[in-house]
Structure formats: structure tokens, C-alpha cells
N, C-alpha and C. Protein backbone atom coordinates (compact mmCIF):
# COMPACT_ATOMS: atom_id res chain seq x y z
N UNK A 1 -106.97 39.00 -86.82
CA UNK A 1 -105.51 39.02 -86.66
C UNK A 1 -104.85 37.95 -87.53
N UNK A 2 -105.34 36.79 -87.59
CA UNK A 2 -105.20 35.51 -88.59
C UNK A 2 -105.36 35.69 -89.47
N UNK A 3 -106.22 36.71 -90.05
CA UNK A 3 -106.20 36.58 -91.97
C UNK A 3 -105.17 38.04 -92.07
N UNK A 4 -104.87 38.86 -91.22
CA UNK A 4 -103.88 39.73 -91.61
C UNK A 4 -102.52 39.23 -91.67
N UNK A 5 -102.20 38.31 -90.79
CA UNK A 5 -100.77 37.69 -90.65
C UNK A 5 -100.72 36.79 -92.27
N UNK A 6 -101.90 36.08 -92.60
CA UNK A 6 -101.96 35.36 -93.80
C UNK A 6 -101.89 36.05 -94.93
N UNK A 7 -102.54 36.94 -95.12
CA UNK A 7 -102.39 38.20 -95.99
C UNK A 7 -100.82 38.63 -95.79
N UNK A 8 -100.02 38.95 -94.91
CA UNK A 8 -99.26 39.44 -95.00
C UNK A 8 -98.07 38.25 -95.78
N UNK A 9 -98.75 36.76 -94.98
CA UNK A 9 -97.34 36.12 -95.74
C UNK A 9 -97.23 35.75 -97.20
N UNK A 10 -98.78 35.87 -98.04
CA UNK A 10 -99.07 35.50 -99.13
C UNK A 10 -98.45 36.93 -99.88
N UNK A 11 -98.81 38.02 -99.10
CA UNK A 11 -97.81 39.40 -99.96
C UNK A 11 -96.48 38.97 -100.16
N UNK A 12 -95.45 38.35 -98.97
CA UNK A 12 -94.44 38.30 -98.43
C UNK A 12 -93.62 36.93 -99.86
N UNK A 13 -94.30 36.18 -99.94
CA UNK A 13 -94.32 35.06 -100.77
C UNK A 13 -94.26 35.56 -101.90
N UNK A 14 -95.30 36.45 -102.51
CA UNK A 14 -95.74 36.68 -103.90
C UNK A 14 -94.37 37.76 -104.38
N UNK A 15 -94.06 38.37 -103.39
CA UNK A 15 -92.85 39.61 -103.76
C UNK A 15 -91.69 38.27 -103.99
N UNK A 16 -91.61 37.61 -103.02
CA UNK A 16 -90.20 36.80 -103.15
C UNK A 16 -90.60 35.86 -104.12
N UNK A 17 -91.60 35.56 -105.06
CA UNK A 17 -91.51 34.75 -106.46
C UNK A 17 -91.15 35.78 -107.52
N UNK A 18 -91.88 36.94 -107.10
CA UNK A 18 -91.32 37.73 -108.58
C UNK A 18 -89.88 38.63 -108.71
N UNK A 19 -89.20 38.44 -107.06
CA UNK A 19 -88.16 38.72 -107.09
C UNK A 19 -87.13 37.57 -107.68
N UNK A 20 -87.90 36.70 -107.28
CA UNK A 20 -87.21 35.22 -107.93
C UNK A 20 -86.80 34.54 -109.75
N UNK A 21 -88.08 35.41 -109.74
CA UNK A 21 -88.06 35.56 -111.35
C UNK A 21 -87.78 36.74 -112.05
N UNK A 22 -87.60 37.87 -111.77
CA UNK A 22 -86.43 39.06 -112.05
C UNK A 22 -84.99 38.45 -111.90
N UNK A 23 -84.27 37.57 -110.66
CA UNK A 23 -83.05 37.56 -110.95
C UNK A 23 -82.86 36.31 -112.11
N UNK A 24 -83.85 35.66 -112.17
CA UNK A 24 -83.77 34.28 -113.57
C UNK A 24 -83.67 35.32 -114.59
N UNK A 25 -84.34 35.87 -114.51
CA UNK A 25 -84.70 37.03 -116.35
C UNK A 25 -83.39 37.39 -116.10
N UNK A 26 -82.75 37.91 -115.36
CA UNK A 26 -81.60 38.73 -115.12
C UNK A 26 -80.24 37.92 -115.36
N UNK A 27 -80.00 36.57 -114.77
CA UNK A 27 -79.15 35.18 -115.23
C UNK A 27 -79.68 35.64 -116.58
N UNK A 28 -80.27 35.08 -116.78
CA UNK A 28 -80.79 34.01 -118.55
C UNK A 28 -80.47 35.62 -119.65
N UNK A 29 -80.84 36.60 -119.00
CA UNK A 29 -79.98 37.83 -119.94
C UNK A 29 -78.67 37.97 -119.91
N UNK A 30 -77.81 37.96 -118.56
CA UNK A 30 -76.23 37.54 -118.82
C UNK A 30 -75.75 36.69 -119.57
N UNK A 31 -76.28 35.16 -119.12
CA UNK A 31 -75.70 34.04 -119.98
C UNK A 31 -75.90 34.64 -121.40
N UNK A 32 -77.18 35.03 -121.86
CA UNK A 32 -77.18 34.95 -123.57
C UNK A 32 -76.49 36.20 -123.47
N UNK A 33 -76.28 37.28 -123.15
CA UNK A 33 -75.46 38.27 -123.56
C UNK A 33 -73.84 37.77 -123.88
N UNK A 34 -73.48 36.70 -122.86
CA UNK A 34 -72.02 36.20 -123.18
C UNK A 34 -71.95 35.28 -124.14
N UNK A 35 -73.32 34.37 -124.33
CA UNK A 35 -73.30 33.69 -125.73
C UNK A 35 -73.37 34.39 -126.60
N UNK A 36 -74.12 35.45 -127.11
CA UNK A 36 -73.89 36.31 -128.16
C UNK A 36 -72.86 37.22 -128.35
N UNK A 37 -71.76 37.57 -127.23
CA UNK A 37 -70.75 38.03 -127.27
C UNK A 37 -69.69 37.07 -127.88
N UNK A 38 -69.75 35.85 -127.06
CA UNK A 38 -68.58 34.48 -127.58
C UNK A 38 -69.09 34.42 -129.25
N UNK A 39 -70.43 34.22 -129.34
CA UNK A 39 -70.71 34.02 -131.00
C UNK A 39 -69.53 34.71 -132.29
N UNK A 40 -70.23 36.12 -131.16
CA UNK A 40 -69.85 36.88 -132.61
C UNK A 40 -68.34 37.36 -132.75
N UNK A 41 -67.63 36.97 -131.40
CA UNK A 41 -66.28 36.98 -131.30
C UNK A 41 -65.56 35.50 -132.47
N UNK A 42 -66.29 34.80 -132.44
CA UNK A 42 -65.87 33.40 -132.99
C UNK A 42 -66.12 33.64 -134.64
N UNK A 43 -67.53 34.39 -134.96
CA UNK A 43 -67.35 34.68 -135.90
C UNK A 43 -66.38 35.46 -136.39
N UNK A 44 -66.05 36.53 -136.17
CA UNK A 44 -64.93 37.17 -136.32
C UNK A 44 -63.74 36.60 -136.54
N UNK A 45 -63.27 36.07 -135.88
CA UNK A 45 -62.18 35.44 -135.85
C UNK A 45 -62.01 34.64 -137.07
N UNK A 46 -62.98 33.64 -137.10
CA UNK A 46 -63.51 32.78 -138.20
C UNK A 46 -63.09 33.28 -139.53
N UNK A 47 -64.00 34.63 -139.96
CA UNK A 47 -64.06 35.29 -141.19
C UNK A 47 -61.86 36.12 -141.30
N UNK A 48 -61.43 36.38 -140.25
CA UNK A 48 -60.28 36.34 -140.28
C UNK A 48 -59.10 35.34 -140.78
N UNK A 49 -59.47 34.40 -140.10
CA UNK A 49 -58.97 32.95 -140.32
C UNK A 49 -58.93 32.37 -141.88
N UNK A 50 -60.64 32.76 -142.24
CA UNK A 50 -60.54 32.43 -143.69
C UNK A 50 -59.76 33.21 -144.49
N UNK A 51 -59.63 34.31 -144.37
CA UNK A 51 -59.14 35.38 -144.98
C UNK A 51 -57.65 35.61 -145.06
N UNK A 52 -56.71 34.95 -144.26
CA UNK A 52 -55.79 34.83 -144.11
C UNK A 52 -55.28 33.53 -144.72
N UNK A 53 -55.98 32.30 -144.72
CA UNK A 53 -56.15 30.97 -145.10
C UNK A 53 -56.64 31.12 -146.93
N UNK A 54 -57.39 32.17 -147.26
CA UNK A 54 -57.08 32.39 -148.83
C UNK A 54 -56.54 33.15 -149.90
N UNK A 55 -56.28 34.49 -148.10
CA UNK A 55 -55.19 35.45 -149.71
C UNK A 55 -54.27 35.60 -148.81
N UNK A 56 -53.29 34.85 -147.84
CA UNK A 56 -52.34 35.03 -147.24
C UNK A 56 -50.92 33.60 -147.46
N UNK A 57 -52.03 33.09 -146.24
CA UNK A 57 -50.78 31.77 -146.48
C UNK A 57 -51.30 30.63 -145.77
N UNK A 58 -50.63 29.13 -145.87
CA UNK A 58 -51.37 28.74 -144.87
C UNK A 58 -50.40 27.22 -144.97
N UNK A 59 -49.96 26.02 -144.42
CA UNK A 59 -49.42 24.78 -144.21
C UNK A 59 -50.13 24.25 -145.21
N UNK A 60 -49.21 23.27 -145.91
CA UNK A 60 -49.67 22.10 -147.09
C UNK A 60 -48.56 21.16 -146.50
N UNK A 61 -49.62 19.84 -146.45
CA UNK A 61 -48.63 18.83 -146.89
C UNK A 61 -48.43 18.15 -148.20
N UNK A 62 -47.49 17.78 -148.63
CA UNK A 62 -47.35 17.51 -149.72
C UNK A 62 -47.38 15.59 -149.71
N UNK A 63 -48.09 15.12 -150.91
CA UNK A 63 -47.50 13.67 -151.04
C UNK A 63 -47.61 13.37 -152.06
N UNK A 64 -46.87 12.28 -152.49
CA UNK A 64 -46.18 11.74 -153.66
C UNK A 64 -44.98 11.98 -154.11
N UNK A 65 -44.58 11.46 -155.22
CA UNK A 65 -42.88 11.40 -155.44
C UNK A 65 -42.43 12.51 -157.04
N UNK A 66 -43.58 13.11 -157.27
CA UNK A 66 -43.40 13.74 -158.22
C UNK A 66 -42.51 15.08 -158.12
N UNK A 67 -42.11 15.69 -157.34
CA UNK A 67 -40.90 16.67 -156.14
C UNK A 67 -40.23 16.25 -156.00
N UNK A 68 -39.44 14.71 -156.17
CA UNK A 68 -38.02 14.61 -155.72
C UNK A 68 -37.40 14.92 -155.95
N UNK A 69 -36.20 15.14 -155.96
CA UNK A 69 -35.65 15.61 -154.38
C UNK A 69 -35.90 16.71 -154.18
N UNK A 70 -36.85 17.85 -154.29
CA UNK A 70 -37.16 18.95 -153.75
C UNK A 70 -38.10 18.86 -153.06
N UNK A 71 -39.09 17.96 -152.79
CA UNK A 71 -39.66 17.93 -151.86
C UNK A 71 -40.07 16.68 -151.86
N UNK A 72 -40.21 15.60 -150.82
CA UNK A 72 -40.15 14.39 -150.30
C UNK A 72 -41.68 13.86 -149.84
N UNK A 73 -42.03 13.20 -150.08
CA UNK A 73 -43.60 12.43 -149.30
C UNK A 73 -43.70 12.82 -147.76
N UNK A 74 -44.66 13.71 -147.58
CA UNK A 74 -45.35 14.27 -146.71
C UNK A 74 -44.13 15.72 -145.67
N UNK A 75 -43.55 16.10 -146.66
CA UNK A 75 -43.29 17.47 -146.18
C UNK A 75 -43.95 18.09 -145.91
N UNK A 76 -43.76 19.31 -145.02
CA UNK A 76 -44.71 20.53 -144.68
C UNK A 76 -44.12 21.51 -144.96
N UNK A 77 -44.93 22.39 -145.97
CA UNK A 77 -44.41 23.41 -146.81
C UNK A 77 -45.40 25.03 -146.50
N UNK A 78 -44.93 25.72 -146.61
CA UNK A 78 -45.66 27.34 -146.20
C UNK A 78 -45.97 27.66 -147.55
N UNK A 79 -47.11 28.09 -147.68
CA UNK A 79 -47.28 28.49 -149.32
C UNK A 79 -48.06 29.50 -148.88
N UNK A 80 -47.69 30.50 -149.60
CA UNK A 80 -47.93 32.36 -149.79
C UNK A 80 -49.15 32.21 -151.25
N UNK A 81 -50.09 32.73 -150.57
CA UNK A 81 -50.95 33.26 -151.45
C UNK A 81 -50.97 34.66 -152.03
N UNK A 82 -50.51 35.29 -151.36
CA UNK A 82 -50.51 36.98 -152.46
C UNK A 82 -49.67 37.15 -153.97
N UNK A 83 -48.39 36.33 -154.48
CA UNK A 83 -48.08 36.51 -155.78
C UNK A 83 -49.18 35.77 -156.34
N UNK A 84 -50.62 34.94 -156.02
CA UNK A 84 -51.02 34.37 -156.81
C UNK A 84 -51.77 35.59 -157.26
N UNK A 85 -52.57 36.58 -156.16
CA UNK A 85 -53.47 37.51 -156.33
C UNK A 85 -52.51 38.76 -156.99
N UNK A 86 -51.34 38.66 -156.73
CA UNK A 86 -50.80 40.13 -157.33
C UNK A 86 -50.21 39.83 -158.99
N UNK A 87 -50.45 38.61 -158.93
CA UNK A 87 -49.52 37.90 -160.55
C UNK A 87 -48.13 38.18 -160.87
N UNK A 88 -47.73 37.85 -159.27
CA UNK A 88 -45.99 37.74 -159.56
C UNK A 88 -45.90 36.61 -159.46
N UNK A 89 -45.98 35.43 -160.30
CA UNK A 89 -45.48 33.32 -159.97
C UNK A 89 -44.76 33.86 -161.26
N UNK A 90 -43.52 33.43 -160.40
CA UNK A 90 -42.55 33.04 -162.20
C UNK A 90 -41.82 31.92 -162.34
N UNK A 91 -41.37 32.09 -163.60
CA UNK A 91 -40.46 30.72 -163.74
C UNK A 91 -39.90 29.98 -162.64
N UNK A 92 -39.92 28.79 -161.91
CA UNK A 92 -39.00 28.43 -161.21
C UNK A 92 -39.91 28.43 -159.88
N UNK A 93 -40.82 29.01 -160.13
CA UNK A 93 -41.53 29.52 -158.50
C UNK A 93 -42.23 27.68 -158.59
N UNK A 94 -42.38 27.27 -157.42
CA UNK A 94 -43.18 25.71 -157.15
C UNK A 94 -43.97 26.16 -156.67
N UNK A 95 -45.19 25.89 -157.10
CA UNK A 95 -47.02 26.16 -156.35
C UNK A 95 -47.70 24.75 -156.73
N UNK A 96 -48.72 25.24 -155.64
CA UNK A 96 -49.84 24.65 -155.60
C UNK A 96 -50.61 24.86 -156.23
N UNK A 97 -51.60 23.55 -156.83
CA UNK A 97 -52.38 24.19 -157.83
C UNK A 97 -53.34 22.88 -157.73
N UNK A 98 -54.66 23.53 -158.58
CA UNK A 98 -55.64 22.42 -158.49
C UNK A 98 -55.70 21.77 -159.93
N UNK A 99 -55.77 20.57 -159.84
CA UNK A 99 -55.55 19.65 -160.62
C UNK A 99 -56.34 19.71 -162.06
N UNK A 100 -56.31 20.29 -163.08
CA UNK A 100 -57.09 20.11 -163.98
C UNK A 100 -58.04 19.15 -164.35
N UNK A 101 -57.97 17.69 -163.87
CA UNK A 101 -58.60 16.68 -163.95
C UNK A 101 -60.22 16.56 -162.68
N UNK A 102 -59.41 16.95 -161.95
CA UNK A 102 -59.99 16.70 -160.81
C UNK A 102 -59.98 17.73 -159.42
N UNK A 103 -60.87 19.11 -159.65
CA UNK A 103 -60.72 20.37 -158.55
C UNK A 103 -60.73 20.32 -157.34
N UNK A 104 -60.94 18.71 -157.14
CA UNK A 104 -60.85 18.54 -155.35
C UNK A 104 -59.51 18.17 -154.92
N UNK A 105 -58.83 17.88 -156.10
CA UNK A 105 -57.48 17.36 -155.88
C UNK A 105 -56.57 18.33 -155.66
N UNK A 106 -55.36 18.64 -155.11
CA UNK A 106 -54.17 19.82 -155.52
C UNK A 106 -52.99 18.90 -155.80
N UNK A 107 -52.40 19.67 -156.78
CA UNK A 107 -50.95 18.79 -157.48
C UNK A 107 -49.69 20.29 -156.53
N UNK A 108 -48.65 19.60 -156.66
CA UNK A 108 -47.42 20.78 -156.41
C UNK A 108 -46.61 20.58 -157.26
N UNK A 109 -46.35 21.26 -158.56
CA UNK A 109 -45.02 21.18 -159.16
C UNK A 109 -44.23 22.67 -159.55
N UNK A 110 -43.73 23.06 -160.69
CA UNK A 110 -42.85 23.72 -160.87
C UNK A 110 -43.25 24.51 -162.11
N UNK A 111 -43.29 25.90 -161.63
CA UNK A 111 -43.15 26.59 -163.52
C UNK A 111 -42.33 26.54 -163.76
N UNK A 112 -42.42 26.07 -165.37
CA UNK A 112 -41.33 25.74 -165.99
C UNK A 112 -41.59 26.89 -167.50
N UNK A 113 -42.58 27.43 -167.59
CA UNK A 113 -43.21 28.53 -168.53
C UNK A 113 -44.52 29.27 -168.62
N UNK A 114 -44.08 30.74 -168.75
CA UNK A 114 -45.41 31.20 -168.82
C UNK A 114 -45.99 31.54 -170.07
N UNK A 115 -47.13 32.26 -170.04
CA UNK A 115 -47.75 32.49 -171.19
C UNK A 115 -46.98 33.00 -172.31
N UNK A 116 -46.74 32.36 -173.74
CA UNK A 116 -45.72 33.14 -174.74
C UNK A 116 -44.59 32.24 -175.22
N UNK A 117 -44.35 31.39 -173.91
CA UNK A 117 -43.04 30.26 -173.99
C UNK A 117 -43.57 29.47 -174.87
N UNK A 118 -42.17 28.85 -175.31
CA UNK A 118 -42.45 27.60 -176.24
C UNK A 118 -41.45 26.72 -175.64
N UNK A 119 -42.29 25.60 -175.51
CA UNK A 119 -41.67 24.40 -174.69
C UNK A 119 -41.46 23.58 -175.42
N UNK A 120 -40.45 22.32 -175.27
CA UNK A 120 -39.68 21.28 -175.77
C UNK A 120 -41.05 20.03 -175.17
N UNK A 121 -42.34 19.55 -176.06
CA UNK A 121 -42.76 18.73 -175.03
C UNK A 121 -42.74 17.15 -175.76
N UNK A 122 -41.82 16.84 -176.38
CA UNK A 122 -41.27 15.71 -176.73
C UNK A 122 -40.30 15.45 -175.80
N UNK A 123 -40.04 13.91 -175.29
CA UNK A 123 -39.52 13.02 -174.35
C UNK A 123 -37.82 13.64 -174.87
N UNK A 124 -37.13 13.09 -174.05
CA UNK A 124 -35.64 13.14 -174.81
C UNK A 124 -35.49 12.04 -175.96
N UNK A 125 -36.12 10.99 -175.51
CA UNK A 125 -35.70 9.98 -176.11
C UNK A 125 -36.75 9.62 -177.78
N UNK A 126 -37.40 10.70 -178.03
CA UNK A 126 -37.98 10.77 -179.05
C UNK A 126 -37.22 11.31 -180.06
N UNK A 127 -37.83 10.83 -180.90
CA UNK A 127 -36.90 10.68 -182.48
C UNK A 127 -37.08 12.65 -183.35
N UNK A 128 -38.31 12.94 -182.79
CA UNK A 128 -38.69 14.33 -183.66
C UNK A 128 -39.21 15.36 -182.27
N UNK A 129 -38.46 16.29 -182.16
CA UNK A 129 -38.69 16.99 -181.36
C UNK A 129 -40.14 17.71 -181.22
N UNK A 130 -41.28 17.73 -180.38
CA UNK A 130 -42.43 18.71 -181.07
C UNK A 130 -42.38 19.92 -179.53
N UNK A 131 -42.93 20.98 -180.22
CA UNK A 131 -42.66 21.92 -179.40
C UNK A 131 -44.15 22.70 -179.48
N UNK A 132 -44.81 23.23 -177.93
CA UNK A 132 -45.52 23.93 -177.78
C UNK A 132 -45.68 25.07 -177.03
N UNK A 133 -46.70 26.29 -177.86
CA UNK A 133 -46.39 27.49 -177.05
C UNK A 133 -47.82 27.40 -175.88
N UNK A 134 -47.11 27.95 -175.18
CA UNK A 134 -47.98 28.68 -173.57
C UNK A 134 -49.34 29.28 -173.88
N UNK A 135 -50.04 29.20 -174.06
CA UNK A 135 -51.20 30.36 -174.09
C UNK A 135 -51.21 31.42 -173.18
N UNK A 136 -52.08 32.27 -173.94
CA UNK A 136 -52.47 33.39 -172.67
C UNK A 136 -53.42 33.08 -171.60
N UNK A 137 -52.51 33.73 -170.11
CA UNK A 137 -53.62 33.27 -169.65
C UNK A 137 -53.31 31.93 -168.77
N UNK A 138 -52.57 30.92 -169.14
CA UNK A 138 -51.98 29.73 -168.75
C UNK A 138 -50.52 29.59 -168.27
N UNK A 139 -49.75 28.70 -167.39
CA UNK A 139 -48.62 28.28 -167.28
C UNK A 139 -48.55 26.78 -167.95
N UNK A 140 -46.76 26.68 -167.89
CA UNK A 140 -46.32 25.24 -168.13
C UNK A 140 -46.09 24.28 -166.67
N UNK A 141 -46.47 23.40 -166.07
CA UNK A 141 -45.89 23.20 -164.51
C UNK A 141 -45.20 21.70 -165.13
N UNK A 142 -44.52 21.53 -164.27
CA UNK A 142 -43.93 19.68 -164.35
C UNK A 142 -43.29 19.98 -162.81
N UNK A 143 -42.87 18.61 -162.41
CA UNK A 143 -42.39 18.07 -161.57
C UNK A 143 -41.09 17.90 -161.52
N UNK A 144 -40.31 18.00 -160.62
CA UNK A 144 -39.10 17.83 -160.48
C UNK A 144 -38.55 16.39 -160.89
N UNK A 145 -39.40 15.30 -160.46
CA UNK A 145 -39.01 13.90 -160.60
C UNK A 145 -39.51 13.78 -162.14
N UNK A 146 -39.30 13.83 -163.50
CA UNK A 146 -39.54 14.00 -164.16
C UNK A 146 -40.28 12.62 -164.94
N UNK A 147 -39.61 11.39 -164.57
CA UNK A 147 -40.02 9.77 -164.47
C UNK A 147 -40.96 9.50 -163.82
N UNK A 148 -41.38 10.18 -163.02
CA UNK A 148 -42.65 9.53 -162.27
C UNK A 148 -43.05 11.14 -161.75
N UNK A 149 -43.66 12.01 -162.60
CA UNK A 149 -44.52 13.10 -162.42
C UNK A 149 -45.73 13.26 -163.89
N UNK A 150 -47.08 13.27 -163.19
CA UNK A 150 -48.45 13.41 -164.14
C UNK A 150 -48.23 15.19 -164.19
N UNK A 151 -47.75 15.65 -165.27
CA UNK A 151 -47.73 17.40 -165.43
C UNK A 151 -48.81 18.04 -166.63
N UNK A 152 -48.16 19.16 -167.31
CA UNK A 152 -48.34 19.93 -168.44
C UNK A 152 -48.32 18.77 -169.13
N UNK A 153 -46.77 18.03 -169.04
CA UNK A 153 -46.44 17.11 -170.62
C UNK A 153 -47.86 16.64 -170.99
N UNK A 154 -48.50 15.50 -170.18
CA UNK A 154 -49.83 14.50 -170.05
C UNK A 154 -51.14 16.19 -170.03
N UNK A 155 -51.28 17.07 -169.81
CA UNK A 155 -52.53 17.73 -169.78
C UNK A 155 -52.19 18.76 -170.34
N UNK A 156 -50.41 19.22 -170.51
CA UNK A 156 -50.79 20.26 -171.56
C UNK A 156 -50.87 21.68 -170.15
N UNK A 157 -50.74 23.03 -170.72
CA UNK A 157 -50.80 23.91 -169.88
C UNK A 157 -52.02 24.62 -169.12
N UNK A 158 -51.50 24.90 -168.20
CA UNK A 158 -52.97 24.95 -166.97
C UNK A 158 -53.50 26.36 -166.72
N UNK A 159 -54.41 26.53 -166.44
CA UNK A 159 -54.90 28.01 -166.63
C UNK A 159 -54.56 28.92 -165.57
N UNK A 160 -53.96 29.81 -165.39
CA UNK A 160 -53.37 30.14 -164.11
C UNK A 160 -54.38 30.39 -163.10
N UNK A 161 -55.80 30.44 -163.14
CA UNK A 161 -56.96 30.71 -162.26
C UNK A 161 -56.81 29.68 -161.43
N UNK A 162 -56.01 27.84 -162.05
CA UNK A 162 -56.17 26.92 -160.99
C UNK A 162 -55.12 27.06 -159.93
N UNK A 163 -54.05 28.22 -160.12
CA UNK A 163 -52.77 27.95 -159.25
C UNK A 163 -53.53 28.55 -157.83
N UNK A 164 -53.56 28.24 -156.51
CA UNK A 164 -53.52 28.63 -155.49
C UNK A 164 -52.61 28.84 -154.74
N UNK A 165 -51.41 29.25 -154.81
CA UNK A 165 -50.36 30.06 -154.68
C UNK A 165 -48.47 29.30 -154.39
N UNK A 166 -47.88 30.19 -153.91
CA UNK A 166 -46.51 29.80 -154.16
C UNK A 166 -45.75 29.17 -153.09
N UNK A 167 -45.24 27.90 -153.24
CA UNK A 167 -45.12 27.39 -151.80
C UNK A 167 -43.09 27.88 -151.64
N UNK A 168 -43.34 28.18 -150.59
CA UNK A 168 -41.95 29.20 -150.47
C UNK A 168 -40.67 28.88 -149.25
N UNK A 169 -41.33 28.02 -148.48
CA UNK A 169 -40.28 27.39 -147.58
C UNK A 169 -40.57 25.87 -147.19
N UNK A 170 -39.82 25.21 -146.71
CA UNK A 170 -40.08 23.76 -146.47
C UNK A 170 -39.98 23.93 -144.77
N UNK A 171 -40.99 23.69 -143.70
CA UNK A 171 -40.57 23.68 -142.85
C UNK A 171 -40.62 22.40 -141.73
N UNK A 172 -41.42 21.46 -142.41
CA UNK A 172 -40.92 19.76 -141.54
C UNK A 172 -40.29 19.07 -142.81
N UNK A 173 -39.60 18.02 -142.20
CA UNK A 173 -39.00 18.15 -141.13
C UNK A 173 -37.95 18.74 -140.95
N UNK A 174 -37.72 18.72 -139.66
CA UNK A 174 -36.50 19.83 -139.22
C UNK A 174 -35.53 19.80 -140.02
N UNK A 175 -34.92 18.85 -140.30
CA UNK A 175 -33.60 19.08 -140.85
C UNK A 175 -33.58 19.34 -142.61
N UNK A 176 -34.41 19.72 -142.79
CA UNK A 176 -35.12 19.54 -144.41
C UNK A 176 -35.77 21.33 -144.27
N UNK A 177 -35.90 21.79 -143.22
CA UNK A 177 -36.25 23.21 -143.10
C UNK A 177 -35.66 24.42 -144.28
N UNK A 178 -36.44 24.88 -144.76
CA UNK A 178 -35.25 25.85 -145.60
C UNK A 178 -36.31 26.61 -146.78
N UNK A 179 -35.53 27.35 -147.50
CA UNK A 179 -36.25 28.13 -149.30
C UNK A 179 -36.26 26.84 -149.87
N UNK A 180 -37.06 26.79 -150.75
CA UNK A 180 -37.01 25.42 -152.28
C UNK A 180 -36.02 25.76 -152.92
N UNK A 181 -35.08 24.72 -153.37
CA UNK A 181 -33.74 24.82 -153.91
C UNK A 181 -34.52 24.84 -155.76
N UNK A 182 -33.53 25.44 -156.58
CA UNK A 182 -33.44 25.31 -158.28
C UNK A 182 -34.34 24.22 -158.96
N UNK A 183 -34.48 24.12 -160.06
CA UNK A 183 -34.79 22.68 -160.02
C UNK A 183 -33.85 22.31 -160.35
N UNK A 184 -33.78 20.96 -160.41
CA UNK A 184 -32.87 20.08 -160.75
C UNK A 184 -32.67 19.71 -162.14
N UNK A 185 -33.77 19.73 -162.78
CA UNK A 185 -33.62 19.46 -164.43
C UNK A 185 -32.99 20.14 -165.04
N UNK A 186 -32.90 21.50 -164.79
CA UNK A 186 -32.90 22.62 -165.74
C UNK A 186 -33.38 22.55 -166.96
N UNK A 187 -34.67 22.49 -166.71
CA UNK A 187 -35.90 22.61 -167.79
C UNK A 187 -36.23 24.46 -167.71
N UNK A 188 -36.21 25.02 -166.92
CA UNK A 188 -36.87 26.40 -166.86
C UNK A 188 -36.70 27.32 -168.30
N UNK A 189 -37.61 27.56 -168.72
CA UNK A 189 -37.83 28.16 -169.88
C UNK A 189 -37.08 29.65 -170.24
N UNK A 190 -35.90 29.39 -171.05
CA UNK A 190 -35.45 31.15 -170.93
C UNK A 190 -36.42 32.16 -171.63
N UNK A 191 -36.65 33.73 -171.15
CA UNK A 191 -37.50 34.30 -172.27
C UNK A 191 -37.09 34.68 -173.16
N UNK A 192 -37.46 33.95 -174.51
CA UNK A 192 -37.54 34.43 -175.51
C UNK A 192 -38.22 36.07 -176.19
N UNK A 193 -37.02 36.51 -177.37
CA UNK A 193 -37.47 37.56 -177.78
C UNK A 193 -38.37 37.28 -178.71
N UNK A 194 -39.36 38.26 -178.96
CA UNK A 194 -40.58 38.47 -180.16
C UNK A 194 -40.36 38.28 -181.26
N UNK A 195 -39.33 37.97 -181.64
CA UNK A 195 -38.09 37.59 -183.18
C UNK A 195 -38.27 36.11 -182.50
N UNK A 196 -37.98 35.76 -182.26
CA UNK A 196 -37.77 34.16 -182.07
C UNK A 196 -39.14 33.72 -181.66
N UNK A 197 -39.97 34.34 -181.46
CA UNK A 197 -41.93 33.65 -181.05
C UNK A 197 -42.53 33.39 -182.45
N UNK A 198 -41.58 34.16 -183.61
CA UNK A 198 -42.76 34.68 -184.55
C UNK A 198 -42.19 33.06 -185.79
């Protein structure tokens, strides 16, 4: 009667360990089913995020004084990436762009000409005017603050592959909110006809 009752509790035991370890297998398959659900939700999102962050749009702050007065040390500006991909940046448009010197850097200034233009790139205050054309393929950019901006003048015109797109509203700070106004120089390059290039 004693080894059947023992027998029975060692059955009784052995069912309730492997029932014990069916509902662990059964946990430890939920949890990773929701980790591999959260994963690949995050990925997603992620590959969205980027994707929107390189051919859409995305916050820049800006610094330095080479934008004055169009744009001020540490504004926050919206810059549109699709005229970079569709190749509508024109005259006048202010983008972002990576620095010819240095690709980790980004500069923000102003087209002032595209490929074909011929620019005035002697100072005012120079005695002999010298003038250069645009290449294909390249823009002219400068800075609004024209006294204290590193542009085209110092490197000459930039290849439009470095522009990363068009910055199109100013939105900190508040009271500075708005479209980018003209420039101020009125440097912007008129287009010339094919009689006057040659």
C-alpha cells in the first residue's frame, strides 16, 4: 500500500515538473514573441525615420554669423530635402550644404548662381574687376553677412552633390518664425542670355 501511495506521488510530482516546464517554454515563447514583435516594429519605424530624415525634411540648427540678418546664431530652421532630389534649388533658395573643406561639417548660405552664371568674384573695393563662370554641375553659394562669411568667393563653386537641401522656414525663435526673407545684398545672379555667355 506504501510503495503505491509513493509511486503515486512521484507520478503526481513528475506531471507537475513537466507541467511546470511547459508553462516556462510557454512564458519564455510569449516574452520573445513580443521582443521580436517590439524589434521589428522599431526597426521599421527606424528605416522610416531615416527615410524621411534624408529625402524629406528634418530641424537644423544653424551657427555662426555668416546669415545675418537672415538668420541669427543658433536658429532653428526646417529644411526640405526633395528640391535637392528633384533639382529644383534656385537662385535665392538658402541651403544646407556640406562644406567642401571638410564633409563632416555643414555650412548654410545662399545661391547666388547656377551652373552657366558668371559671377562678379572681385571684392568691391578692388581695382580690376575678375569674373567667373559656374560650371556644370556646380552652384555659386555666399552668405548673407558678406564681411564675415567663408563662401564660393574663398573655395570657388561647389558641386551641387554637396547641397543637402533647402532650408525653407525659420521656426525658433518664436518671434523670428516665418519664410527666409530676399537677400539682402542683392548679389543674386540675373540669367543671362547665350549672346552674353559667349
Amino acid at each position: 500500500m506504501s510503495d503505491n501511495l509513493v509511486a503515486a506521488k512521484v507520478k503526481v510530482n513528475s506531471l507537475s515538473v513537466a507541467e511546470m516546464f511547459a508553462q516556462k517554454v510557454e512564458m519564455f515563447r510569449r516574452v520573445l514573441g513580443k521582443m521580436l514583435g517590439f524589434t521589428g516594429y522599431t526597426i521599421q519605424y527606424c528605416c522610416i525615420a531615416h527615410c524621411a530624415f534624408e529625402y524629406v525634411g528634418q530641424l537644423v540648427v544653424c551657427s555662426g554669423p555668416s546669415m545675418e540678418p537672415t538668420i541669427i546664431n543658433h536658429d532653428i530652421i526646417l529644411l526640405e530635402q526633395l528640391s535637392r532630389h528633384l533639382y529644383k534649388i534656385e537662385k535665392g533658395d538658402v541651403v544646407i550644404a556640406k562644406n567642401p573643406f571638410d564633409p563632416h561639417m555643414n555650412i548654410c548660405k545662399r545661391v547666388i548662381g547656377l551652373e552657366g552664371d558668371k559671377i562678379l568674384s572681385s571684392g568691391p573695393s578692388d581695382l580690376f574687376k575678375t569674373y567667373t563662370y559656374v560650371p556644370r554641375g556646380h552652384v555659386w553659394l555666399e552668405g548673407d553677412n558678406l564681411k564675415n562669411s567663408s563662401d564660393s568667393r574663398a573655395y570657388g563653386p561647389i558641386p551641387y552633390a554637396l547641397i543637402r537641401g533647402r532650408a525653407c522656414f525659420k521656426l525658433w525663435p518664436p518671434e523670428r518664425f516665418g519664410t527666409l526673407k530676399e537677400s539682402p545684398t542683392g548679389r543674386i545672379i540675373k540669367t543671362e542670355s547665350a549672346s552674353d555667355l559667349e
